[in-house]
Protein backbone atom coordinates (compact mmCIF):
# COMPACT_ATOMS: atom_id res chain seq x y z
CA UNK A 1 0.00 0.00 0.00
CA UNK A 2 2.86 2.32 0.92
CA UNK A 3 4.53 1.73 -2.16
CA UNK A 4 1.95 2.07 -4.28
CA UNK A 5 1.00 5.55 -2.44
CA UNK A 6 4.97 6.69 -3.31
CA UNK A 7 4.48 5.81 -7.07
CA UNK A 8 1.40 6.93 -7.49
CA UNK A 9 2.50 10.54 -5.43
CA UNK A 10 5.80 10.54 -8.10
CA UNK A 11 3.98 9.77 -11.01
CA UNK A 12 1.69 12.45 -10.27
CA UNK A 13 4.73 14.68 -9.56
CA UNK A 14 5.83 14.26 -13.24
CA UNK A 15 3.18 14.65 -15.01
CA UNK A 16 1.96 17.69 -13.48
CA UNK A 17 5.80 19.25 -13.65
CA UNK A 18 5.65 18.51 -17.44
CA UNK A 19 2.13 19.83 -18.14
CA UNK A 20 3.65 22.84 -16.54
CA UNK A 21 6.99 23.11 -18.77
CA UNK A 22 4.64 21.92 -21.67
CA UNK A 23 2.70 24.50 -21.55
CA UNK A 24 4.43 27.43 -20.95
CA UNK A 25 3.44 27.95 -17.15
CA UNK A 26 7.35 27.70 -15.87
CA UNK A 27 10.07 30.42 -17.14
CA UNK A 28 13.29 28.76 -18.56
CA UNK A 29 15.45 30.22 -15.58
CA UNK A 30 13.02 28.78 -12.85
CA UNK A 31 12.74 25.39 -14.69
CA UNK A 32 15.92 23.74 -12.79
CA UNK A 33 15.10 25.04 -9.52
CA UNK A 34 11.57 24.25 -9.46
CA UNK A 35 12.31 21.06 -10.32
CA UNK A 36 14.95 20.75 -7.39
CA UNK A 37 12.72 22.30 -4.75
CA UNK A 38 9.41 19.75 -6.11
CA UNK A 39 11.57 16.80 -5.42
CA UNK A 40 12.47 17.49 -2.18
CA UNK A 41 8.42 18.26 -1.66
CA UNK A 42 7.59 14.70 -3.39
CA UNK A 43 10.19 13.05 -1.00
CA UNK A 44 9.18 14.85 2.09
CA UNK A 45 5.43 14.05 1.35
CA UNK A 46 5.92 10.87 1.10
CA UNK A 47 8.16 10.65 3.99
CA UNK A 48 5.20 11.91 5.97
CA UNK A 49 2.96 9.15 4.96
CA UNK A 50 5.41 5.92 5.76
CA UNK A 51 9.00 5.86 6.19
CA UNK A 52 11.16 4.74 3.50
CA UNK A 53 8.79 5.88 0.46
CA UNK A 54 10.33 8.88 -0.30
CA UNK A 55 13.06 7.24 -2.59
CA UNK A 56 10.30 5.00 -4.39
CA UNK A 57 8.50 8.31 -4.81
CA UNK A 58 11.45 10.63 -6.67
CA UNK A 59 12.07 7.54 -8.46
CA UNK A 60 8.78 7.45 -9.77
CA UNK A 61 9.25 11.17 -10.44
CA UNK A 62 12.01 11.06 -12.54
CA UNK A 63 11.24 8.28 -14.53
CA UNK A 64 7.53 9.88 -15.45
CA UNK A 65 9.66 13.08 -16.28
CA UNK A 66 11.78 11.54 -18.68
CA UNK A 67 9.56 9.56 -20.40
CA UNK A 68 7.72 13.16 -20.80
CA UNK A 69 9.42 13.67 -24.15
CA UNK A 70 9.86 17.40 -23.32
CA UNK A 71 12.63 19.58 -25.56
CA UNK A 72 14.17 21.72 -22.60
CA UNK A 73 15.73 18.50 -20.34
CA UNK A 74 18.89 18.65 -21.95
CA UNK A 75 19.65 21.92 -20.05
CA UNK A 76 18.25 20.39 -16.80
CA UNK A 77 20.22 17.18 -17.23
CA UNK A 78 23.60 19.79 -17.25
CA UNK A 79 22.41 20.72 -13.99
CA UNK A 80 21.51 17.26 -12.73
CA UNK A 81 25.14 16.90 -13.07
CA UNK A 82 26.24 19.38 -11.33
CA UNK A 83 24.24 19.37 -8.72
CA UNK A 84 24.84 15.44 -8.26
CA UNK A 85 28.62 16.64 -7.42
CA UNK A 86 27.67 18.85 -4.79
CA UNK A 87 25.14 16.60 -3.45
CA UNK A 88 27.59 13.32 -3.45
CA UNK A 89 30.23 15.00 -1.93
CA UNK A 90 28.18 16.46 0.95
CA UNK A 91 26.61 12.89 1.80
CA UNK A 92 30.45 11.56 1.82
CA UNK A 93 31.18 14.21 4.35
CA UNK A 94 28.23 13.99 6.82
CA UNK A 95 28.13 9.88 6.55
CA UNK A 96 32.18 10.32 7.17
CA UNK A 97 31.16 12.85 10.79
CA UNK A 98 30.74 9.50 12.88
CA UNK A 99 33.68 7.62 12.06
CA UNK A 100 36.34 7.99 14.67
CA UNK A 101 39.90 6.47 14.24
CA UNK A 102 39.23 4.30 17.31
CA UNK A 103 36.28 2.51 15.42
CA UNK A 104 38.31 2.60 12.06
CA UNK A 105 41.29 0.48 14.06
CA UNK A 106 38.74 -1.93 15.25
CA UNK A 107 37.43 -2.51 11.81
CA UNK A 108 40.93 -3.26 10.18
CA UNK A 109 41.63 -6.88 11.11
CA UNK A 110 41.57 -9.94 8.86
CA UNK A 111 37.89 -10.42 8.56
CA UNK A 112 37.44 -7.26 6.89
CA UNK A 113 40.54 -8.08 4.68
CA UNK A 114 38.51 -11.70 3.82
CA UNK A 115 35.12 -9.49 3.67
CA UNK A 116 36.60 -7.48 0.94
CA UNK A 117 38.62 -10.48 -1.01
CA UNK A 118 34.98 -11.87 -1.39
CA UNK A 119 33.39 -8.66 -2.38
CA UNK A 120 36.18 -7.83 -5.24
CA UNK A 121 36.97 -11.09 -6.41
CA UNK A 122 34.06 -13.21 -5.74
CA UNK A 123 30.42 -11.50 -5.11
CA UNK A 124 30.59 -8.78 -7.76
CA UNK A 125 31.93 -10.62 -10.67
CA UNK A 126 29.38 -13.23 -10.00
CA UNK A 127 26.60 -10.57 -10.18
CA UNK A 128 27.53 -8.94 -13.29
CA UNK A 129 28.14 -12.16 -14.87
CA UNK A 130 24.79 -13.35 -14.31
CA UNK A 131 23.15 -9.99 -14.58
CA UNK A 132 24.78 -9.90 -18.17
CA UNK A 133 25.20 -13.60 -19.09
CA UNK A 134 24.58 -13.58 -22.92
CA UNK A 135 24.81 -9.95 -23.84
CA UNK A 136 28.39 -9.29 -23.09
CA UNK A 137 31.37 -11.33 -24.20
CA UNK A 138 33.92 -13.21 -21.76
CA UNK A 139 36.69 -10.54 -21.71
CA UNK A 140 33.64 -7.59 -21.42
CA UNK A 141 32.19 -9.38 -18.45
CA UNK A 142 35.11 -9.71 -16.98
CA UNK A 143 35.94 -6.05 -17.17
CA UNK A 144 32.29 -4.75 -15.78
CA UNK A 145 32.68 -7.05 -13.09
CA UNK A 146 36.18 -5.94 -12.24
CA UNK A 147 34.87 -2.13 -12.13
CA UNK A 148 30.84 -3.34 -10.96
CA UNK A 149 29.09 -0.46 -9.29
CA UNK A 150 30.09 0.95 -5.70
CA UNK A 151 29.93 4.14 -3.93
CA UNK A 152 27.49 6.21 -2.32
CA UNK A 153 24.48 4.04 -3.03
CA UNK A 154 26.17 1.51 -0.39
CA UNK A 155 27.70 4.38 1.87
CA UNK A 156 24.38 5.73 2.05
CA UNK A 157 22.33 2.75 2.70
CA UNK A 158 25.02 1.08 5.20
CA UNK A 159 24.77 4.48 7.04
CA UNK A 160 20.86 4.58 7.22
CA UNK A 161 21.12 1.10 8.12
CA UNK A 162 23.92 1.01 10.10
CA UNK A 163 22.52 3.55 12.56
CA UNK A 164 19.17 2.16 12.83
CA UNK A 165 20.84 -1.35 14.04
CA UNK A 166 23.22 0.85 16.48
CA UNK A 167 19.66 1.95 18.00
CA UNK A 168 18.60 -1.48 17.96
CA UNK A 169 21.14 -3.15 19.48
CA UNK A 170 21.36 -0.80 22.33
CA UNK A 171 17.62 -1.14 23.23
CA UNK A 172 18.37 -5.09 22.86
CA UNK A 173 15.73 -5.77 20.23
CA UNK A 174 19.17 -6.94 18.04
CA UNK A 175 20.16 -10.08 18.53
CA UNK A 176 23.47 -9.56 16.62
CA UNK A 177 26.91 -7.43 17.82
CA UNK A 178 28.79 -5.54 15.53
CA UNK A 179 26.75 -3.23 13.97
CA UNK A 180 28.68 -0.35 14.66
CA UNK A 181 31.29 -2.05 11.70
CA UNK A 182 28.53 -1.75 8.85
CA UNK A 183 29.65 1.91 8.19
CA UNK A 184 33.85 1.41 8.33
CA UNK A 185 33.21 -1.81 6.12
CA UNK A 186 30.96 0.59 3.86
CA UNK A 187 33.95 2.82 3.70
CA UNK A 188 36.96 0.51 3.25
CA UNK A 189 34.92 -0.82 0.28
CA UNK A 190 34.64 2.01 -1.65
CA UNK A 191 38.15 3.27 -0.33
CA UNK A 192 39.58 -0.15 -1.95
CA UNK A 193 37.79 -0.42 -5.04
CA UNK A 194 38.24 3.42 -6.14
CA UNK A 195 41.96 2.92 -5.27
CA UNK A 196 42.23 -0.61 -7.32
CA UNK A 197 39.87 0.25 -9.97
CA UNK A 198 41.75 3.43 -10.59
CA UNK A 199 45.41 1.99 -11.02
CA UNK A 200 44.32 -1.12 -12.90
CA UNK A 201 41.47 -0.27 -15.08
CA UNK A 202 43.47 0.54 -18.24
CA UNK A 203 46.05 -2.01 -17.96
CA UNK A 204 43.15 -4.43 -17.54
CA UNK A 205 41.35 -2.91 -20.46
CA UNK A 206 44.39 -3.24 -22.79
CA UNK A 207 45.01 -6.77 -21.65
CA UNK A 208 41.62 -7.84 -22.50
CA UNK A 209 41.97 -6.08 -25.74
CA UNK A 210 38.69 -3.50 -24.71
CA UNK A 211 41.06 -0.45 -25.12
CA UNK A 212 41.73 2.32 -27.47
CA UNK A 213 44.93 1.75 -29.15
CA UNK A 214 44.41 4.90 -31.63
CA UNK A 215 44.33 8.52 -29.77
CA UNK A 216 40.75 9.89 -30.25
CA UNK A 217 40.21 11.60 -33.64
CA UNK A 218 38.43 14.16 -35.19
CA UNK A 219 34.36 14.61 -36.37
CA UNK A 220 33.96 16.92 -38.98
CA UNK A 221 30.55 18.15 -39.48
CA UNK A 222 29.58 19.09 -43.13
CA UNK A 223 30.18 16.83 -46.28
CA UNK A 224 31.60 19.33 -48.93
CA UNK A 225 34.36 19.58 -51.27
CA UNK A 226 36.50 21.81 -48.76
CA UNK A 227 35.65 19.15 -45.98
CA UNK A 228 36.48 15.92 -47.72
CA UNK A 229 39.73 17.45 -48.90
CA UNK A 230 41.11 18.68 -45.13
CA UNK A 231 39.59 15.12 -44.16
CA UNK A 232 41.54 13.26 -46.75
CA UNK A 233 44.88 14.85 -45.11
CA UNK A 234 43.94 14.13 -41.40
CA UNK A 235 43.48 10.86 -42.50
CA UNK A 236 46.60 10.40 -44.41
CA UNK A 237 48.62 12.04 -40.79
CA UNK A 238 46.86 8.88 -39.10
CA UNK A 239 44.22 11.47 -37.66
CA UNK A 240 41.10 9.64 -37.10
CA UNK A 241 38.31 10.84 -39.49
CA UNK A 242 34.36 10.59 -40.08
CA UNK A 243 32.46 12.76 -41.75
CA UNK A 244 28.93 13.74 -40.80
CA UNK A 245 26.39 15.10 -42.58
CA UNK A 246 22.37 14.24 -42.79
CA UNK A 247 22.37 14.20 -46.98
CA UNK A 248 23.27 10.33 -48.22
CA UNK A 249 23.87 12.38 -51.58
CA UNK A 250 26.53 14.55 -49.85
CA UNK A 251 28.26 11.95 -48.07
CA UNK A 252 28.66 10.07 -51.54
CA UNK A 253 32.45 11.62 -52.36
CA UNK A 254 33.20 10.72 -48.58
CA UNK A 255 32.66 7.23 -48.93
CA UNK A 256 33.90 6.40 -52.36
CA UNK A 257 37.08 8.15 -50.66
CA UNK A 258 37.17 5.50 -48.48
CA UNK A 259 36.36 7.66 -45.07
CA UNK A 260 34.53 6.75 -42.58
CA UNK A 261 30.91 9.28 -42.60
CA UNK A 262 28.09 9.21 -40.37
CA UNK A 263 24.39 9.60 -41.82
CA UNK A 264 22.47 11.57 -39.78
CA UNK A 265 21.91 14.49 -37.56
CA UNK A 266 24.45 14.81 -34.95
CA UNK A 267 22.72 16.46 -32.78
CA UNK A 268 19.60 14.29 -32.06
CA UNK A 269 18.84 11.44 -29.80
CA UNK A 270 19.69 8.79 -32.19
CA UNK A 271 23.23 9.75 -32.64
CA UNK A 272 23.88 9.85 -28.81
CA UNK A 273 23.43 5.52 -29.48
CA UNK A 274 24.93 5.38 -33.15
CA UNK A 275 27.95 7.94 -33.22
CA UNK A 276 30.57 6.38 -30.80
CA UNK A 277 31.79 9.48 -29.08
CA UNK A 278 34.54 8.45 -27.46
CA UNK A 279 36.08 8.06 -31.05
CA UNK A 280 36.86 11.70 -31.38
CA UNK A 281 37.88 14.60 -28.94
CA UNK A 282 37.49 17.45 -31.37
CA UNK A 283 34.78 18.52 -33.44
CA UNK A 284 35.14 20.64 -36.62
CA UNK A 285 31.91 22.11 -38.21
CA UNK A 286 32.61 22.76 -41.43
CA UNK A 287 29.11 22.65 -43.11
CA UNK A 288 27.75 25.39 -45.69
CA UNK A 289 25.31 27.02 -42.65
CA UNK A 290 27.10 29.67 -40.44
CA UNK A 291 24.07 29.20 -37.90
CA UNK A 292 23.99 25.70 -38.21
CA UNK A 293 28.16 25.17 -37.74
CA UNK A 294 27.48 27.15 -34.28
CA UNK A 295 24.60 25.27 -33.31
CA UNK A 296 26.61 21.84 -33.49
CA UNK A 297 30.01 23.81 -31.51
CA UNK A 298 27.30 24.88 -28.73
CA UNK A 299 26.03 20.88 -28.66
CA UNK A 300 29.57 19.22 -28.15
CA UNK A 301 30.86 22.12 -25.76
CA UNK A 302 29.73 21.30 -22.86
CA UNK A 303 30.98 17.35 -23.73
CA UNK A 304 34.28 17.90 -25.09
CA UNK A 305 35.21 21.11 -24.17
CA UNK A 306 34.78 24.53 -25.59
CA UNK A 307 38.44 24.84 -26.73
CA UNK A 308 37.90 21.43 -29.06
CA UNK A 309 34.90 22.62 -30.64
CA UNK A 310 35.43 24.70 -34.39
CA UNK A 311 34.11 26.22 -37.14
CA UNK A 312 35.43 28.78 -39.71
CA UNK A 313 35.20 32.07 -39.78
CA UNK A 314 31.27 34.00 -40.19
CA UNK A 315 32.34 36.94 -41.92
CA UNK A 316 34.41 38.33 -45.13
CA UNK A 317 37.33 40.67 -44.43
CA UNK A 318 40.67 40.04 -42.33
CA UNK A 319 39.51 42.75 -39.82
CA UNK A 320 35.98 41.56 -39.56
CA UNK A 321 34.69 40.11 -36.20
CA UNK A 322 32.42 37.19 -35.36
CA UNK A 323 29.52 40.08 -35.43
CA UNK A 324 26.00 39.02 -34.30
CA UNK A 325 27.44 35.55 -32.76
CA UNK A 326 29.14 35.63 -29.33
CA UNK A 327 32.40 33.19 -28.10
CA UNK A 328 29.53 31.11 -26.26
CA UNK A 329 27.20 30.76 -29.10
CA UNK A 330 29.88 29.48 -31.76
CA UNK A 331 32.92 27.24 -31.75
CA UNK A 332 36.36 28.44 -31.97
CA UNK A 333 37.52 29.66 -34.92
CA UNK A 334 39.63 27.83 -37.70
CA UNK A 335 42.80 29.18 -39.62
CA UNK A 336 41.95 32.84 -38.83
CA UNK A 337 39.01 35.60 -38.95
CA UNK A 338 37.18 36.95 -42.36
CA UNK A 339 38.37 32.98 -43.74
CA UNK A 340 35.10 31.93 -44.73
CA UNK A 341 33.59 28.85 -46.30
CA UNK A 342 32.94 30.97 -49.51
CA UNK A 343 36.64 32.08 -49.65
CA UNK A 344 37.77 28.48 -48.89
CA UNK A 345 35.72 27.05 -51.81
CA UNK A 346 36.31 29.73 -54.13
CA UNK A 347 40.29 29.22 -53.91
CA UNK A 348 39.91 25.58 -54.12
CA UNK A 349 38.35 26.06 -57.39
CA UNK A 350 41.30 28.40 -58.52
CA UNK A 351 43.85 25.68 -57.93
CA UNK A 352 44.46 25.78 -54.26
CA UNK A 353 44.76 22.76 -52.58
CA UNK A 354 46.05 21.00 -49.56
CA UNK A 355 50.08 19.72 -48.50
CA UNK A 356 52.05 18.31 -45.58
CA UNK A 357 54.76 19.31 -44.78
CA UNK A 358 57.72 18.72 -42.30
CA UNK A 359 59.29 20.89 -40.70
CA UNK A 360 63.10 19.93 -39.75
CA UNK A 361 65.93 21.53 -37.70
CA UNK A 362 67.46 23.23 -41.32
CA UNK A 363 63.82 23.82 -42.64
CA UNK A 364 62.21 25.98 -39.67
CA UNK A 365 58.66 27.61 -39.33
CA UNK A 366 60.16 30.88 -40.34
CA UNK A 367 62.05 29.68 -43.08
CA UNK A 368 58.36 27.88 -44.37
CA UNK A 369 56.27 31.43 -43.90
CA UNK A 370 58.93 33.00 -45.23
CA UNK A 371 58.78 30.64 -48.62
CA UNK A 372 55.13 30.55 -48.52
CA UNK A 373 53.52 34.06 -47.23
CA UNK A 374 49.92 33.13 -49.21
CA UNK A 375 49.41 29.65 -47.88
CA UNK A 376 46.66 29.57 -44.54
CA UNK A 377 48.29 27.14 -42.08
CA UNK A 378 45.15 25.32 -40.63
CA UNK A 379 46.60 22.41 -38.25
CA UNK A 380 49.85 21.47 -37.07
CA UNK A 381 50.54 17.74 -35.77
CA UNK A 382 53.41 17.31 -33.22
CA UNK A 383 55.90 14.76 -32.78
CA UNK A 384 54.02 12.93 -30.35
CA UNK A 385 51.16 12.87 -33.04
CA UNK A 386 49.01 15.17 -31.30
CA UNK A 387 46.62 17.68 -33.44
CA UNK A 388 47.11 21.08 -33.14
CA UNK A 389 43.88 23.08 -34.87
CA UNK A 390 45.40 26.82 -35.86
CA UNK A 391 43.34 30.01 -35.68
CA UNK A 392 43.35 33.84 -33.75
CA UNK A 393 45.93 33.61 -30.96
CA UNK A 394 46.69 29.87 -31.84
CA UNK A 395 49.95 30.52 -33.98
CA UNK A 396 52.00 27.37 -35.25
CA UNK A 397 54.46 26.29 -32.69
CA UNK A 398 57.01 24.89 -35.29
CA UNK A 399 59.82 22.36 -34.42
CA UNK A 400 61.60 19.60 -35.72
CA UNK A 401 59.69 16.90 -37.04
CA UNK A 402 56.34 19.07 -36.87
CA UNK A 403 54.44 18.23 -39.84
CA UNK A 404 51.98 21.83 -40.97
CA UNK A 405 48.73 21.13 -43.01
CA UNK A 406 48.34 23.95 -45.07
CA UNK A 407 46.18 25.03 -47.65
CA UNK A 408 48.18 27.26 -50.26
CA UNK A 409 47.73 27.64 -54.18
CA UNK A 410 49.92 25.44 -56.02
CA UNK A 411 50.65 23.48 -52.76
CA UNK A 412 53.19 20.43 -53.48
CA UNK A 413 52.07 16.85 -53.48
CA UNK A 414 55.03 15.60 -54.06
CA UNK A 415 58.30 14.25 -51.76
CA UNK A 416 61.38 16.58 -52.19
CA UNK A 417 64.03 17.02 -50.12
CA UNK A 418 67.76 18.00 -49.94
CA UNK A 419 70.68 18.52 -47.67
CA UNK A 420 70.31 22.06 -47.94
CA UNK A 421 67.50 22.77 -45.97
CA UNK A 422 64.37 22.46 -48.49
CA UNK A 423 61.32 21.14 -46.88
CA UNK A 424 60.51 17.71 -46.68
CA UNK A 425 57.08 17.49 -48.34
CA UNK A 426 54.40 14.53 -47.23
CA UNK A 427 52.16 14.13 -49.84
CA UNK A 428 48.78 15.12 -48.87
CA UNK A 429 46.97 11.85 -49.67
């Protein structure tokens, strides 16, 4: 009856919080904290009508809320996250107020040792294996159940718990000793796992063949002619490529180049399950639509980073600004300011096109802009392989054995190269 009183209560919750967003009742700024200071109401309700409901009851409420199907929860799932910091790291500290190093020596003997043996090696394993026995293969099961879930689900319960068995025991309606260990035991688990987990996870993961062996590469929004070309290079420097775009007509050059594209719309639900994203750490938006290019940087900031999000240039003119766009509506931008798509394109069609080339300790940086003032140096790729994108106030750091991606009229494709000090030239596909 009680539980059926806490769904019911957080189902209600939902439905009337999304009727209310739905419909316009709620302004945009108060949406987050109304929906912070409702939960608290639908636990505390509930609390009021039987212990314990008040987690069935929020859980009810956020499941009816997501299943709403409203278009403004992406902004209140940022905060969710942030908020779930704050929140996690207070409950550490006030579960961590009772714990006193004379009840943290007492819980340190070999029992707890065995207790946690059994927990790591035994107990969890066994869990995931059969919670996941014939959707995950041997070497992933192995690796969930190496890294199974812990933390402050168990510190939280074990300190509910563990201080309603304290009361117990003391009024002598428990019949078992030792309850004052449920909350050090809670502690040493996590403390063990997050401390193993942490220094073994990617040696584990490489062993069982599960890891990346390639650094994470590059999505470049925007099949065009300009795009496929810089795409073809990246690929040929062992950059990681695909090529987005929502047009299967589009994407046609892309793939009979042999690059890996993406059909869709990067920015919708569907590509948060089909577009891998740990496969690239830098997004490019390179697409024919200003608005659109700083639509998709605005999507993949908050994931990636602002600084790894980029598109070119809005506006004509080497003096011109980003004007009517601000730095937090639009990615970063690429090669340098008044380079715009429509500049790009037109110079490709006059002959321009892309090269590699290495730098070396003879053939410098200044030596290069000093042999080719025209060309637009758009990424530089260090020794260590590492992809540098070039724009305002990111100037090319040069060195030996840097290789520069330029785009330059009559750019070599060919491999040259003297004792003298002329470049060495990397074909550019």
């Amino acid at each position: 009856m009680a539980a059926a009183f806490g769904i019911g209560l957080g189902v209600a919750f939902g439905w009337g919080m999304a009727k209310a967003f739905r419909e316009g009742w709620t302004p945009e700024y108060l949406k987050a904290p109304l929906i912070l200071g409702s939960i608290i109401l639908c636990y505390a309700t509930a609390e009021m009508f039987e212990k314990e409901i008040g987690l069935v009851a929020v859980t009810a409420y956020g499941m009816t809320l997501a299943n709403s199907k409203l278009a403004g929860l992406t902004e209140l799932q940022k905060f969710k996250e942030d908020i779930a910091v704050l929140l996690v790291s207070g409950v550490f500290v006030m579960l961590t107020a009772d714990l006193t190093p004379q009840l943290i020596g007492q819980a340190i003997n070999w029992n707890t040792f065995a207790f946690l043996f059994c927990m790591l090696f035994l107990v969890r394993p066994l869990s995931v294996w059969i919670a996941t026995y014939g959707t995950l293969t041997r070497n992933e099961a192995l690796l969930l159940g190496w890294i199974a879930p812990r933390g402050i689900v168990a510190v939280a319960v074990s300190g509910l718990f563990g201080s309603l068995l304290i009361d117990l025991e003391r009024e002598g309606r428990f019949f078992f000793s030792g309850a004052e260990q449920i909350i050090p035991l809670a502690f040493a688990m996590v403390f063990a796992t997050v401390v193993l987990h942490g220094f073994t996870v990617g040696p584990l993961a490489r062993a069982l063949g599960l890891a990346r062996k390639a650094k994470p590469g590059v999505l470049v929004v925007g099949a065009n002619a300009w795009s496929l070309e810089f795409a073809k290079v990246l690929e040929a420097s062992d950059i990681e490529v695909i090529i987005a775009d929502s047009s299967f007509r589009r994407l046609r050059a892309s793939r009979e180049a042999g690059l890996e594209v993406f059909l869709g719309e990067v920015m919708s639900e569907e590509a948060e399950v089909r577009l891998d994203h740990t496969r690239f750490s830098t997004v490019i938006a390179l697409s024919t639509n200003d608005s659109y290019n700083a639509l998709v940087s605005s999507h993949f900031a908050p994931e990636i980073g602002r600084h790894m999000v980029y598109q070119l240039s809005v506006n004509e003119g080497e003096d011109t600004d980003e004007r009517g766009l601000s730095a937090n509506a639009r990615g970063r931008t690429l090669i340098r300011r008044g380079r715009t798509y429509d500049s790009l394109i037109r110079d490709q069609y006059r002959g321009w096109s892309f090269a590699r080339t290495r730098l070396t300790d003879q053939y410098t940086l200044e030596k290069y802009i000093e042999e080719r003032p025209k060309a637009d140096v758009v990424a530089e790729i260090r020794p260590d392989g590492t992809l540098l994108l070039l724009g305002p106030n990111r100037e090319p750091r040069g060195g030996e054995g840097t290789i520069l991606i330029s785009f330059a009229p009559d750019a070599p494709t060919t491999p040259a190269g003297d004792a003298n000090g002329a470049p060495e030239l990397v074909p550019a596909t």
